[in-house]
Protein backbone atom coordinates (compact mmCIF):
# COMPACT_ATOMS: atom_id res chain seq x y z
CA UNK A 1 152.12 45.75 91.27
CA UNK A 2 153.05 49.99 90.58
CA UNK A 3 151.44 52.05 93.63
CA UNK A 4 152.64 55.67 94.63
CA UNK A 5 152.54 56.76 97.69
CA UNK A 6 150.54 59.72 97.67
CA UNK A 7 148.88 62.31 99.62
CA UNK A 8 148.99 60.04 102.47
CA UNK A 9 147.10 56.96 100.14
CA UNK A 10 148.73 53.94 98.25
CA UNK A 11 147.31 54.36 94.92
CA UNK A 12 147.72 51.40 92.07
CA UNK A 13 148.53 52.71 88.81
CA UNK A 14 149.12 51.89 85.06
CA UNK A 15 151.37 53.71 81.99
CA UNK A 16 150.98 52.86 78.80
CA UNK A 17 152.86 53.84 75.43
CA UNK A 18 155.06 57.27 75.36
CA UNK A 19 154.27 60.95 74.15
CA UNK A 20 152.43 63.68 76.08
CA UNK A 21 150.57 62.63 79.53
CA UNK A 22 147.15 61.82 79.60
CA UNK A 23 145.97 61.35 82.96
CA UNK A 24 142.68 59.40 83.44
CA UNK A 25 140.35 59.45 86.43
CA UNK A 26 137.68 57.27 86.81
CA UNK A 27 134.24 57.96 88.82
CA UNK A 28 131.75 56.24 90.78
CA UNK A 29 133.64 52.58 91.54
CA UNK A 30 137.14 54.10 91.20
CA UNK A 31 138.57 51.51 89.39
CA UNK A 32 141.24 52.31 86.58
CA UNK A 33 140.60 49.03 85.02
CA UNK A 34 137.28 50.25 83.89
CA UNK A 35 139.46 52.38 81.28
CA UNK A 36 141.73 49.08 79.45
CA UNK A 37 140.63 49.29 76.45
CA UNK A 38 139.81 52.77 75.90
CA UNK A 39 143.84 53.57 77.11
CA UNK A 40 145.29 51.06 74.69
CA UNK A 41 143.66 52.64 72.12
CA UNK A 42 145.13 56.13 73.50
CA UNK A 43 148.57 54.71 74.12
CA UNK A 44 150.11 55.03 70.79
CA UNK A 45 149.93 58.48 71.19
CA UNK A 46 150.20 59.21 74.56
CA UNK A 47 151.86 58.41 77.77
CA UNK A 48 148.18 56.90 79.07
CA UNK A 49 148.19 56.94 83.05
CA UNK A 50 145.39 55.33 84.49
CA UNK A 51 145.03 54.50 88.72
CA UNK A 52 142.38 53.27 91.27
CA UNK A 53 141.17 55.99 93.56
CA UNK A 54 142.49 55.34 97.24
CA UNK A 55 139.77 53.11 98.28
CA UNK A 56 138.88 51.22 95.42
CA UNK A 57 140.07 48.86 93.13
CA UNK A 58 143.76 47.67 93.82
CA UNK A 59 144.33 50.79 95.95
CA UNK A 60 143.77 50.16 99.50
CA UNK A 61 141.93 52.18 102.01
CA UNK A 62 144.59 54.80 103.73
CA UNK A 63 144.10 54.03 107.58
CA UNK A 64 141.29 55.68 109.47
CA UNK A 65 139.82 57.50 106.28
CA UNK A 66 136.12 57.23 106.82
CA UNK A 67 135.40 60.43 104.34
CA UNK A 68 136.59 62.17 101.11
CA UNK A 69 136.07 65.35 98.93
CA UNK A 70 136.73 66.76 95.61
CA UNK A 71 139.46 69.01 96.95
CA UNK A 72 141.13 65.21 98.44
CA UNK A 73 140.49 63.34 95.43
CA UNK A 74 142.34 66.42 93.16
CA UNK A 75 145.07 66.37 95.49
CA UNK A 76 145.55 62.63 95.48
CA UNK A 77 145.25 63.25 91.51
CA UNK A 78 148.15 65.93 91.23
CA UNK A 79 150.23 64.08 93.83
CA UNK A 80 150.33 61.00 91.77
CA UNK A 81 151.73 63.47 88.44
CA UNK A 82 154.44 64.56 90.68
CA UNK A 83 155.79 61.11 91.66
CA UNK A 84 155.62 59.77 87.99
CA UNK A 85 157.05 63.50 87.33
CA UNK A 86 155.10 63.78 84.40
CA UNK A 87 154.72 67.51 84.23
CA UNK A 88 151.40 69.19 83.03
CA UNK A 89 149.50 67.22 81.79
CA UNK A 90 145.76 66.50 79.72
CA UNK A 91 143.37 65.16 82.37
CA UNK A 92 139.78 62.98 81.30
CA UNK A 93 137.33 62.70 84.12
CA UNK A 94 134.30 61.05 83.33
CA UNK A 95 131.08 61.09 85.97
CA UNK A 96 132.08 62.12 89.45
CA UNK A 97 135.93 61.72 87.97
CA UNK A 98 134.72 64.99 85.83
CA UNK A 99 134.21 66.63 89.29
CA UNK A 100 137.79 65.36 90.83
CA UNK A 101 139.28 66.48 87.10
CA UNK A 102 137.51 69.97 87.42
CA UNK A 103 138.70 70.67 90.88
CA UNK A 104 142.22 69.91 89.50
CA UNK A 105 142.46 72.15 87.49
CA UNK A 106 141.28 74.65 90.39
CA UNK A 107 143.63 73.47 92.73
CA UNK A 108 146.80 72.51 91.00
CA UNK A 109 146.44 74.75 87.63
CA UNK A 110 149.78 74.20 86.36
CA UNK A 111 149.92 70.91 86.47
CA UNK A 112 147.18 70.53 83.79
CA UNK A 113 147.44 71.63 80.15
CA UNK A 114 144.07 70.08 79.12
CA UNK A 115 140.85 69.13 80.69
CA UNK A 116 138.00 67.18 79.02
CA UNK A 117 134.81 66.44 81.34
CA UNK A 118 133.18 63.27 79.76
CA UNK A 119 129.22 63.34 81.52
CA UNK A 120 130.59 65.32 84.36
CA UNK A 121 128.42 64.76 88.15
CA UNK A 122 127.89 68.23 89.09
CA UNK A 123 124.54 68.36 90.30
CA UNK A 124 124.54 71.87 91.96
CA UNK A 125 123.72 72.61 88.14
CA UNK A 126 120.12 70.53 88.16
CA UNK A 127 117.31 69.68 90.79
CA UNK A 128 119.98 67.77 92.44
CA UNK A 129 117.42 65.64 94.89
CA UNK A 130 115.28 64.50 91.69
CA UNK A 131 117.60 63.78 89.49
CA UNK A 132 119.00 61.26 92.33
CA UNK A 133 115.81 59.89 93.57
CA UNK A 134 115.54 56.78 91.12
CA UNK A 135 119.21 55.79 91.94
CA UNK A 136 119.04 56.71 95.67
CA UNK A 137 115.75 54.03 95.42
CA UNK A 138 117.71 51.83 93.51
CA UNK A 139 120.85 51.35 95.51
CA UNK A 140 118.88 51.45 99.12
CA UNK A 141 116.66 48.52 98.23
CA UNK A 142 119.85 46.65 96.72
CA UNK A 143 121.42 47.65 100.05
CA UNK A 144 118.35 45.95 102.35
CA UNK A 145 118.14 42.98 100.23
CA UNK A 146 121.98 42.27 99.33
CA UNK A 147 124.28 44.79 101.03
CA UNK A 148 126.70 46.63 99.39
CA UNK A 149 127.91 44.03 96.89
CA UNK A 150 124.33 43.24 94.98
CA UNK A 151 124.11 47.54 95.41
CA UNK A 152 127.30 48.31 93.48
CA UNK A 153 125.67 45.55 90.33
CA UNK A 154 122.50 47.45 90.41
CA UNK A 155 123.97 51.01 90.44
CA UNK A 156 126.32 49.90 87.47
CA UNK A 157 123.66 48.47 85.52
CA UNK A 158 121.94 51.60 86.09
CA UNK A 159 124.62 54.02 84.66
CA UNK A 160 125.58 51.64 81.55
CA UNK A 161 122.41 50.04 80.95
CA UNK A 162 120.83 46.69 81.89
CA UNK A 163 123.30 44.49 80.48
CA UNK A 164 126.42 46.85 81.55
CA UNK A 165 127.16 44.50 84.94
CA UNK A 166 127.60 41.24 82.61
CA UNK A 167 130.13 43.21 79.97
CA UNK A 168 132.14 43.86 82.30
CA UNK A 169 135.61 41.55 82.79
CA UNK A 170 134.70 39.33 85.60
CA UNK A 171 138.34 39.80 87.48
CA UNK A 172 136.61 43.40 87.26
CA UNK A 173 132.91 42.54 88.70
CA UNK A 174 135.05 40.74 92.07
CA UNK A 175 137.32 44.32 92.83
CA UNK A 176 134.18 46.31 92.23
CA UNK A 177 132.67 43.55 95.09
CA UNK A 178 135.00 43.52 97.27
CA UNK A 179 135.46 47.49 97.28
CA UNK A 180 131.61 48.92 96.70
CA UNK A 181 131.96 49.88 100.70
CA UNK A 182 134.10 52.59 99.29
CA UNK A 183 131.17 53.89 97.12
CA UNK A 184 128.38 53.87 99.73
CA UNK A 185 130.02 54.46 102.50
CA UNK A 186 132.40 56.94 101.97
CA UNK A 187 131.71 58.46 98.29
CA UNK A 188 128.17 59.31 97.80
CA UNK A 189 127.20 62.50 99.24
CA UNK A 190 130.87 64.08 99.05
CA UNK A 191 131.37 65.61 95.80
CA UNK A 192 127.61 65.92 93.96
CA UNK A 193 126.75 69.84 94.79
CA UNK A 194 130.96 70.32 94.07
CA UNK A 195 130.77 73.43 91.72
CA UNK A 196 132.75 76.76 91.36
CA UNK A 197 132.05 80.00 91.25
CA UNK A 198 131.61 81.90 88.04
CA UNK A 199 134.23 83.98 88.62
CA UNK A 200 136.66 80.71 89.47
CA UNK A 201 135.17 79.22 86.17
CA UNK A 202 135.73 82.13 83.88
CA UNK A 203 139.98 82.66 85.41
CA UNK A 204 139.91 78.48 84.47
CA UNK A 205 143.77 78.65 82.79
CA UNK A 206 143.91 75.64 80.72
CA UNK A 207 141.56 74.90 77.68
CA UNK A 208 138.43 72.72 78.76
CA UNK A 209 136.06 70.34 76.62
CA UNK A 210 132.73 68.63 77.21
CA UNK A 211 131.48 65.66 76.43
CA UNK A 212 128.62 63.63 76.51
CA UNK A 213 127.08 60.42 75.44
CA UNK A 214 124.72 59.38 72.90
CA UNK A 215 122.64 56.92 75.16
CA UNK A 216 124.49 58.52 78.46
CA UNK A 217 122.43 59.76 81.25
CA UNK A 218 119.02 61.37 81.13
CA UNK A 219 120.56 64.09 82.96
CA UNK A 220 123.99 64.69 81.35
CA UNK A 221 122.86 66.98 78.59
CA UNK A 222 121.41 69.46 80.53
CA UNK A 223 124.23 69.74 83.17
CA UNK A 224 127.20 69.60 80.86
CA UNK A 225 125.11 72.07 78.64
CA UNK A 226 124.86 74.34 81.66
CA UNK A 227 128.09 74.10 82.33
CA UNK A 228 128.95 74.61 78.65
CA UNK A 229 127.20 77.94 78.97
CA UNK A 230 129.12 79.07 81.71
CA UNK A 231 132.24 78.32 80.13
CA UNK A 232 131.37 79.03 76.66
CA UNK A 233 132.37 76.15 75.69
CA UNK A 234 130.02 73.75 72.91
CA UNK A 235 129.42 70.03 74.05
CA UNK A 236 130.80 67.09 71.84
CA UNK A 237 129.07 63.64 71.64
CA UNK A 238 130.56 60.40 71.48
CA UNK A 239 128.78 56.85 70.97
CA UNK A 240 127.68 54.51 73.76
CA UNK A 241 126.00 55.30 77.56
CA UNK A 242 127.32 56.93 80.46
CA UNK A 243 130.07 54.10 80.13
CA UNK A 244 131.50 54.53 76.90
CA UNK A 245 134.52 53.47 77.87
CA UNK A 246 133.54 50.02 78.00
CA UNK A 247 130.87 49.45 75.41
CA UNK A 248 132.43 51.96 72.77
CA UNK A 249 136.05 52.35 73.79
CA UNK A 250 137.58 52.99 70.53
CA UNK A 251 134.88 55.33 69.49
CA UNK A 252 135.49 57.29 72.61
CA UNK A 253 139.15 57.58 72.12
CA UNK A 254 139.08 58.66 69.00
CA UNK A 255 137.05 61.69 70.05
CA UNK A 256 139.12 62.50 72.84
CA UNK A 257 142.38 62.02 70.66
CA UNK A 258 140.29 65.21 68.14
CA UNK A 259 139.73 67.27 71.20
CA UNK A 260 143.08 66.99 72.21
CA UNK A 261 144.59 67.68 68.86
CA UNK A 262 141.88 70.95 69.08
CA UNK A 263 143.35 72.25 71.98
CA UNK A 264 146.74 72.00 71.12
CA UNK A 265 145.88 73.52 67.47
C-alpha cells in the first residue's frame, strides 16, 4: 500500500498515467477513492495523484491529533508533492478540498501552477449559520439515533442526493464507516469561515478556475459566484450534484481537462 510520510501524517496515495501533475484533494470524508473513476479518465493525460487526508480513508490518524485547519491540511497537501517530487503542479479541490486547494496556493505558491475550485466550502462568503442549519439538523439527529456511522450515510446522501450513499462502491461505504469520527469530530467547524483577504486574493500567482454543478448545492452558485467576483474570474458548470465525481465522472473530467488546456493556452 503507497503512504508518504508527511507533515508528521502517513498519508495513502495513488498515481496514475504520466504527463504534467494533477494533484486531487478530496473534501468532507477525505477519501481519495471517491475520485477512481474521474482520475482514470484524467490519467491519459496526466500524472493523476490522488490521497486520503490524514484521518480518513486508508490514511491513519497521526498520534494525538484531536484538531485540524486549512493551513494543516495545505501543508500536508504540498508536503506530499515534495516526496513524490513532482514539482508545481495543477491542484482540483472540490467542497471543503476547494478550501485546503485555495489555502495552497496561499501557502506554498510555487508549488502550484493551476488551481480549479469545484463547489468550493467557503462559507465566510454566505449566511454561514443558515446555510448549515439543515445539515447541522441532519447529521445531529443521525448522530443521537446511530452515531457517527448512520451520520456520515445521511450527510453523503445529503451532498449527492438521496440515492448518492447506495452508488457508492461498497469497499468505499465500510472506510467512510469506519473513519466518519474524522469528519465529526475533528473536521467540521475547522475550515468553513477559511477565506482570504482581498488583497491576498488579488496577489493569487497562479491562474484559478471555478466550478460548479448543475444539480450541486443550493448554495454553491452564490459562493463560488462571490468568489468569482472577487477574483474576476467567470464560473464553469459541469453535469451531476455536488458529487460529480461519482455520478458524472467522465463529464467532469472532461471539463477540467478544457480548463486546464485554458490556462496553459
Amino acid at each position: 500500500m503507497p503512504t508518504a510520510s508527511v507533515n508528521e501524517a502517513e498519508l495513502y496515495f495513488e498515481v496514475r498515467g504520466s504527463g504534467p501533475p494533477l494533484l486531487l484533494i478530496m473534501g468532507s470524508t477525505g477519501d481519495g477513492g471517491h475520485f477512481d473513476a474521474f482520475a482514470d479518465s484524467l490519467a491519459d493525460e496526466f500524472s493523476v495523484i490522488s490521497y486520503d487526508r490524514r484521518g480518513n480513508g486508508r490514511s491513519p490518524v497521526p498520534p494525538g491529533w484531536q484538531t485540524t485547519s486549512p493551513e494543516e491540511q495545505a501543508d500536508d497537501a504540498v508536503a506530499l508533492l515534495d516526496a513524490l517530487q513532482t514539482g508545481p503542479a495543477v491542484v482540483f479541490g472540490t467542497s471543503s478540498g476547494g478550501n485546503f486547494a485555495l489555502c495552497l496556493l496561499v501557502r506554498h505558491p510555487a508549488m502550484v501552477s493551476a488551481l480549479i475550485l469545484h463547489e468550493p466550502g467557503l462559507y465566510a462568503l454566505v449566511d454561514f449559520d443558515s446555510v448549515r442549519a439543515p445539515l447541522r439538523a441532519i447529521v445531529q439527529e443521525a448522530l443521537e439515533t446511530g452515531g457517527p456511522s448512520l451520520a456520515v450515510e445521511r450527510f453523503w446522501c445529503y451532498v449527492a442526493g438521496d440515492d448518492g450513499w447506495k452508488l457508492l462502491p461498497p469497499v468505499l461505504r465500510e472506510r467512510l464507516r469506519a473513519t466518519a469520527s474524522t469528519l465529526f469530530g475533528v473536521e467540521l467547524g475547522t475550515y468553513e469561515l477559511y477565506l482570504p483577504n482581498d488583497e491576498t486574493l488579488a496577489a493569487l500567482s497562479a491562474p484559478v478556475r471555478l466550478l460548479i454543478s448543475e444539480d450541486g448545492l443550493p448554495f454553491s452558485p452564490d459562493i463560488t459566484g462571490r468568489l468569482g467576483e472577487r477574483l474576476g474570474v467567470e464560473v464553469a458548470t459541469t453535469p451531476g450534484t455536488h458529487a460529480a465525481y461519482h455520478d458524472h465522472p467522465y463529464e467532469l473530467a472532461e471539463t477540467v481537462r478544457r480548463l486546464i488546456r485554458e490556462v496553459d493556452g
